[in-house]
Protein backbone atom coordinates (compact mmCIF):
# COMPACT_ATOMS: atom_id res chain seq x y z
CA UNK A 1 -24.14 15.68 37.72
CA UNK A 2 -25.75 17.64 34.76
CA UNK A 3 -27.08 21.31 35.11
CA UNK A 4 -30.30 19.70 35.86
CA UNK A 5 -29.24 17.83 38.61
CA UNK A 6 -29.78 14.77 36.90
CA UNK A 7 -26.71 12.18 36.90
CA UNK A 8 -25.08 12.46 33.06
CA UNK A 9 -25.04 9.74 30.94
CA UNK A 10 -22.14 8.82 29.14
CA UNK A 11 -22.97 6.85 26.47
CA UNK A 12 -20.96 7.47 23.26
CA UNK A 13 -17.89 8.13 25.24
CA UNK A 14 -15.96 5.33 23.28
CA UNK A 15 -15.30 7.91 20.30
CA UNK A 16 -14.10 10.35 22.53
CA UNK A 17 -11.06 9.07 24.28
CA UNK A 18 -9.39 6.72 21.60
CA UNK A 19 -5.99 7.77 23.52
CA UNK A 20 -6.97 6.76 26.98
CA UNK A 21 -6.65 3.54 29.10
CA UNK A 22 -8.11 4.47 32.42
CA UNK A 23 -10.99 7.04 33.51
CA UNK A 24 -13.03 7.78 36.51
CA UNK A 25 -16.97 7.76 36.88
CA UNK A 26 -19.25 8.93 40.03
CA UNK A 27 -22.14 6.60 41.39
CA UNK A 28 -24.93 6.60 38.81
CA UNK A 29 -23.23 7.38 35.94
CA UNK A 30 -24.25 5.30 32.69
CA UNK A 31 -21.04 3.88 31.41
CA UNK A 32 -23.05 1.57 28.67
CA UNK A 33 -26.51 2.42 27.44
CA UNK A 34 -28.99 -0.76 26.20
CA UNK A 35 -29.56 -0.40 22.51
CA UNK A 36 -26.20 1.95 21.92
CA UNK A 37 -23.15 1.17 20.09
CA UNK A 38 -19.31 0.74 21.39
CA UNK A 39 -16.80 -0.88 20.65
CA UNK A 40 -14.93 -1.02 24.09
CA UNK A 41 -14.40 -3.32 26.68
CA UNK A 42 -14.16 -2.23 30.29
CA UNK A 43 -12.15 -3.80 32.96
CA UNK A 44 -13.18 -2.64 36.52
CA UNK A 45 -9.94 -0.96 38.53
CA UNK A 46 -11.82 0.06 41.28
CA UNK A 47 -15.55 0.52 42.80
CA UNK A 48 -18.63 -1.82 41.36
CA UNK A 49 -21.72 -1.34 38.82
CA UNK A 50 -24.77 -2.65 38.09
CA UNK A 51 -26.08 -4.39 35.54
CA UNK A 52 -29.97 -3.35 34.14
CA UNK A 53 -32.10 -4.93 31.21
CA UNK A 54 -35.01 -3.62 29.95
CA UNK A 55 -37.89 -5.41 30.91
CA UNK A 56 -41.71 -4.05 29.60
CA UNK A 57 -40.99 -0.05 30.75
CA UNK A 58 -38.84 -0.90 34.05
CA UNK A 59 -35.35 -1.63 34.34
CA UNK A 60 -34.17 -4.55 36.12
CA UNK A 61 -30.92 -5.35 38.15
CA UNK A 62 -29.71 -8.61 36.74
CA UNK A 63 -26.35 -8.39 38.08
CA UNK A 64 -23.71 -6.48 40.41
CA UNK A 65 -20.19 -6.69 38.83
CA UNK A 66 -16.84 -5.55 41.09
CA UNK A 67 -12.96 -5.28 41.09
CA UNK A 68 -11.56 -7.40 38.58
CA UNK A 69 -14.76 -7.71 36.41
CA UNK A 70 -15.25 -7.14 32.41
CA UNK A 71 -18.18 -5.63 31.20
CA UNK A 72 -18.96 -4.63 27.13
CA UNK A 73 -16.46 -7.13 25.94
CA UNK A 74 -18.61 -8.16 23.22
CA UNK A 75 -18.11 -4.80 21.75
CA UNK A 76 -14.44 -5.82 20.84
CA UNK A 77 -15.73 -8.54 18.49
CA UNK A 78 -19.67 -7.40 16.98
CA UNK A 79 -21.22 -4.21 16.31
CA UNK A 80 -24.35 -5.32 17.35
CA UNK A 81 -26.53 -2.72 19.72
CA UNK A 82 -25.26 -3.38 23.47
CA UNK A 83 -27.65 -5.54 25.25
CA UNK A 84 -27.72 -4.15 28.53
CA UNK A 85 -27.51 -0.82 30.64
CA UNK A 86 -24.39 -0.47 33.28
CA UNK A 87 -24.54 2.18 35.98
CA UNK A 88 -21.71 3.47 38.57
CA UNK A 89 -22.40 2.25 41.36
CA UNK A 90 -20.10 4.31 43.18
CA UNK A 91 -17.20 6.26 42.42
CA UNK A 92 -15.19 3.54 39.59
CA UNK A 93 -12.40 3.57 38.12
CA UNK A 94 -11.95 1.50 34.74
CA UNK A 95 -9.74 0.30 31.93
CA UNK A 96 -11.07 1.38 28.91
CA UNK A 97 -9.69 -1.01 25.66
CA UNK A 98 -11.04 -0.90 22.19
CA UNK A 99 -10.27 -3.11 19.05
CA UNK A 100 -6.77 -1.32 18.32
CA UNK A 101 -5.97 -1.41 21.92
CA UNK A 102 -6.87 -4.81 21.95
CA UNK A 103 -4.82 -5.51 18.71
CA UNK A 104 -1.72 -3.59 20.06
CA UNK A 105 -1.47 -4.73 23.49
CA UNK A 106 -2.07 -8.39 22.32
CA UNK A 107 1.25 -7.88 21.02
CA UNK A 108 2.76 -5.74 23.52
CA UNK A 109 1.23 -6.86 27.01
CA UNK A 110 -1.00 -9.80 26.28
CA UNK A 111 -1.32 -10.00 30.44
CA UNK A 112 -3.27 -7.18 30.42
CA UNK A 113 -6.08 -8.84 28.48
CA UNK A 114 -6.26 -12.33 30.08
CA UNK A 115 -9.60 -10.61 31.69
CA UNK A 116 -11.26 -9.87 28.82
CA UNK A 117 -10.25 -13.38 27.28
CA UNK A 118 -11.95 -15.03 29.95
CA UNK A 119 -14.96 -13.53 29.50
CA UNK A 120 -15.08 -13.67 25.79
CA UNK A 121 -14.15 -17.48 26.42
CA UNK A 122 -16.93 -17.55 28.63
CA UNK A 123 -19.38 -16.03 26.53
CA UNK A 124 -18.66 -18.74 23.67
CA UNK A 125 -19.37 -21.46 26.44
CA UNK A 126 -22.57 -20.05 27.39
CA UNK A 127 -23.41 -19.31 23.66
CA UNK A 128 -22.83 -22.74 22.70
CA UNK A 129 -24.70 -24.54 25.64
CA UNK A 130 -27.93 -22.13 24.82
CA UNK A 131 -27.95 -23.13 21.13
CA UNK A 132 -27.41 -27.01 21.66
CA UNK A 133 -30.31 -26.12 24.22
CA UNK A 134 -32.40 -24.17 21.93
CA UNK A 135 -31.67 -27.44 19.32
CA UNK A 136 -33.23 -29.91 22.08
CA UNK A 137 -36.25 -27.30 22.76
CA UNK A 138 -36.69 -24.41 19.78
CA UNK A 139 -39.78 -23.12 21.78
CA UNK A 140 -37.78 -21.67 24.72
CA UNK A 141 -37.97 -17.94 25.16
CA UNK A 142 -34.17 -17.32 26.03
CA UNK A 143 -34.78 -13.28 26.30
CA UNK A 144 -36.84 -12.82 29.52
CA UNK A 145 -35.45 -11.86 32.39
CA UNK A 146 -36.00 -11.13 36.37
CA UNK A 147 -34.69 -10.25 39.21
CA UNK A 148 -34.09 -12.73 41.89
CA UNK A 149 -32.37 -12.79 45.57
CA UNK A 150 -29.88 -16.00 45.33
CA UNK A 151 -28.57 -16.81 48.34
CA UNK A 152 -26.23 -20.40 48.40
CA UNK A 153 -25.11 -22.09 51.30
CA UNK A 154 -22.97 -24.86 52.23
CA UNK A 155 -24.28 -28.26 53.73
CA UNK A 156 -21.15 -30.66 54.76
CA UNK A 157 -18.48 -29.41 56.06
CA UNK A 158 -16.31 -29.48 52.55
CA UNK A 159 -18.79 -27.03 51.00
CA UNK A 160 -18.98 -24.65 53.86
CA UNK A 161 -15.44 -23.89 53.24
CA UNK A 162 -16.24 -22.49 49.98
CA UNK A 163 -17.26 -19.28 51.57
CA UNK A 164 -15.90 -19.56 54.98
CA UNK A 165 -19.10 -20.75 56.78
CA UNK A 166 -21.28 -17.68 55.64
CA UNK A 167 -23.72 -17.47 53.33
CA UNK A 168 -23.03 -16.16 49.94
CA UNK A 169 -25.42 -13.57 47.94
CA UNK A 170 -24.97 -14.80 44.19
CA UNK A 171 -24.82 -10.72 42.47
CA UNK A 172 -24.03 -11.66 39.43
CA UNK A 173 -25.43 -13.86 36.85
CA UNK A 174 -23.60 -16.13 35.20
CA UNK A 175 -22.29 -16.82 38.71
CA UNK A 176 -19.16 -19.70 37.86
CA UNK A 177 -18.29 -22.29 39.93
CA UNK A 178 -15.44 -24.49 39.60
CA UNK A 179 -12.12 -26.07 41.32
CA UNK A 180 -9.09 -23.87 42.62
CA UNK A 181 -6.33 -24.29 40.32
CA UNK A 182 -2.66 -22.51 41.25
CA UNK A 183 -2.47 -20.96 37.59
CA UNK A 184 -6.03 -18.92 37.91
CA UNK A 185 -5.03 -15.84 37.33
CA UNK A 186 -3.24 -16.66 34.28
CA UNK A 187 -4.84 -19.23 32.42
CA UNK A 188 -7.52 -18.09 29.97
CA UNK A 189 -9.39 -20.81 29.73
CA UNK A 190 -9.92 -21.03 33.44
CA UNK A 191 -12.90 -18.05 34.93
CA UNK A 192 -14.75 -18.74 38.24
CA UNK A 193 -16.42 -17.13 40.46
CA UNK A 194 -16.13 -19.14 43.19
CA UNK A 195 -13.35 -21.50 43.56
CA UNK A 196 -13.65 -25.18 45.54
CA UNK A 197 -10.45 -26.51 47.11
CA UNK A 198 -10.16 -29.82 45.94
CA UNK A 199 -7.53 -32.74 46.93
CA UNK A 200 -7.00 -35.60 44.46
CA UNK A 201 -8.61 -37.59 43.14
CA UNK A 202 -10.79 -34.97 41.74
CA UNK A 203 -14.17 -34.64 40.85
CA UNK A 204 -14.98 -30.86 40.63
CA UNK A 205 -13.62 -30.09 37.10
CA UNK A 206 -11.81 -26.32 36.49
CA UNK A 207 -14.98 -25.13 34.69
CA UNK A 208 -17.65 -26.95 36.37
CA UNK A 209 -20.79 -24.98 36.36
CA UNK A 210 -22.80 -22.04 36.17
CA UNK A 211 -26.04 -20.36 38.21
CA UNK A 212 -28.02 -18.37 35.51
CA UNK A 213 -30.82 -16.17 34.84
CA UNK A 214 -32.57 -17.27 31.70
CA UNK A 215 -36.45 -17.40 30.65
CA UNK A 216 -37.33 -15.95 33.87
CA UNK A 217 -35.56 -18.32 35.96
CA UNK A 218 -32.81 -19.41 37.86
CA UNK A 219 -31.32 -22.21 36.26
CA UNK A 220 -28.20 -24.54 36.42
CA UNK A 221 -25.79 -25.24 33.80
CA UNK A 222 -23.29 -27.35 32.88
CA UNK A 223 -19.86 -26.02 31.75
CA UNK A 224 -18.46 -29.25 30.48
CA UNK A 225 -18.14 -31.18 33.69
CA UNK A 226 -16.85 -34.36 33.50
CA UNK A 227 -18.70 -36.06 35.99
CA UNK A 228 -21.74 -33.52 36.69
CA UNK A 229 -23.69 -32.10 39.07
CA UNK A 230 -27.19 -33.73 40.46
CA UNK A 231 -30.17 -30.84 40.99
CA UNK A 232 -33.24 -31.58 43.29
CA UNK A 233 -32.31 -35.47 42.82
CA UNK A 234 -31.57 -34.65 38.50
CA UNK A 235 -28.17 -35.60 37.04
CA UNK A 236 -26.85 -32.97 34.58
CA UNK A 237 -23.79 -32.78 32.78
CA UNK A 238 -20.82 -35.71 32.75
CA UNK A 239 -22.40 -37.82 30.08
CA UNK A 240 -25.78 -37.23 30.35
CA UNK A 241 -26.12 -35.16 27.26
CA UNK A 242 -28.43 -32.62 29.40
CA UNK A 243 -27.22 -29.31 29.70
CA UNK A 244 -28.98 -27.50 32.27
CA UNK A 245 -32.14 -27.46 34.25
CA UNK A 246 -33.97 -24.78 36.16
CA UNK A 247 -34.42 -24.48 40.24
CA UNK A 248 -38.52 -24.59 40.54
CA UNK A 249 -38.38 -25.10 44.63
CA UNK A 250 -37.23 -21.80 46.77
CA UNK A 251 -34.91 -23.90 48.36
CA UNK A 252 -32.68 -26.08 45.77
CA UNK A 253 -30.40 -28.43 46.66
CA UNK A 254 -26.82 -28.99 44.21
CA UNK A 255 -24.52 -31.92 44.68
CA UNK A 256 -20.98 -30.65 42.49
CA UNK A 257 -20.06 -34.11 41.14
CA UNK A 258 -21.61 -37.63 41.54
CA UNK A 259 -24.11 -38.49 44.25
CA UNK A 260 -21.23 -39.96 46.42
CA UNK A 261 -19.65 -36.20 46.47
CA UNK A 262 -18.92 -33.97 49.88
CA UNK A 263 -19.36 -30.58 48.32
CA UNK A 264 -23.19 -30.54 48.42
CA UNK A 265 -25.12 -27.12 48.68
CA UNK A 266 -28.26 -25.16 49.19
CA UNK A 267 -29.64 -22.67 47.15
CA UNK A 268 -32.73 -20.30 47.76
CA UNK A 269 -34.27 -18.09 45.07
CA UNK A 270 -36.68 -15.55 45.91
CA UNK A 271 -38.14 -13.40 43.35
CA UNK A 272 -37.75 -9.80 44.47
């Protein structure tokens, strides 16, 4: 804390260490500031942060980001202002990597970055659905956002497995969805957030889907399923040429695959 008792921000902080991979924060220090620069990506070691966007003169938690986690990758490949604020949520511990870093442990110890490369995939993926979206409907407002409680739940048997019977609080947003694959952890072009056990033959694809916040909403969208996912009775993805649709009911329900598909779920979005 600051002289003032205030919690110190630490916003420019990416000039200061261009030697150092790790470093510690406290709970409610700002790592990233909204409308700074950087040029650093951070890998989460240990603890958890929030994610807040401005919206009017509030802040608003759009996400909750753990262990294992990237945040301010897009700082490794634009100089564009960061687009959101991320605060300590506790004491954290992170790996700090900038565009030499990057460069030299590409070369060195590529493993180290298959993180990062996920997400950067992952941001391309997104990128690209919300432009052929924007193409299909230029009057949609992709920049508002609000806060939601997203709880999903599991309806047969298959899909309760998913999370082990419980319900699971979606704190992140894009939350990913897709099948378990024994290579996870080392294929870059594979990044889920939950992972469905599958058995040939399959019909939940690798990168399957994704439970966003856009225009105020909770929406679903299609990652490039091959045979889609069916919302409140609506087919998207597979070959339908539709890339997402939003959940207008507080209680949604999501069929992963074709109607004749086991792994069929329910979730509720409450404004908060």
């Amino acid at each position: 804390m600051d002289s003032e008792g205030g919690y110190k921000s630490i916003v420019d902080f990416d000039q200061e260490i261009p030697k150092q991979i790790t470093k510690t924060f406290q709970g409610g220090d700002i790592i990233i500031e909204e409308g700074t620069k950087g040029s650093s990506a951070y890998v989460i070691l240990s603890g958890a942060v929030e994610v807040l966007k401005k919206s009017g003169d509030k802040q608003v938690t759009v996400a909750t980001l753990g262990e294992g986690r990237v945040f301010g990758e897009m700082g490794l490949i634009e100089d564009r202002p960061r687009s959101a604020t991320i605060r300590a949520l506790s004491e954290l511990e992170v790996r700090i990597i900038n565009r030499d870093q990057f460069n030299d442990l590409l070369r060195t110890k590529p493993a180290i970055l298959i993180p990062i490369i996920k997400t950067l995939f992952e941001r391309l993926r997104e990128a690209s659905n919300q432009l052929a979206q924007r193409t299909l409907d230029p009057k949609k407002d992709t920049d508002k956002e609000k806060a939601f409680k997203v709880i999903m739940e599991g309806q047969t048997a298959e899909a309760k497995k998913s999370f082990d019977n419980q319900e699971l609080y979606l704190t992140k947003f894009p939350f990913l969805i897709g099948r378990h694959s024994l290579n996870k952890d080392t294929d870059v072009f594979y990044h889920n957030d939950l992972f469905i056990d599958e058995k040939k033959p399959f019909i939940v694809s690798r990168n399957h889907l994704a439970i966003d916040n856009q225009e105020g909403k909770i929406w679903v969208v299609d990652r490039g399923s091959a045979f889609g996912t069916i919302v409140n009775g609506k087919e998207i993805g597979g070959h339908t040429g539709i890339f997402s649709t939003p959940l207008e009911r507080e209680k949604n329900q999501i069929i992963i695959g074709p109607a004749t598909s086991k792994f069929i779920y329910l979730i509720k979005v409450i404004p908060t």
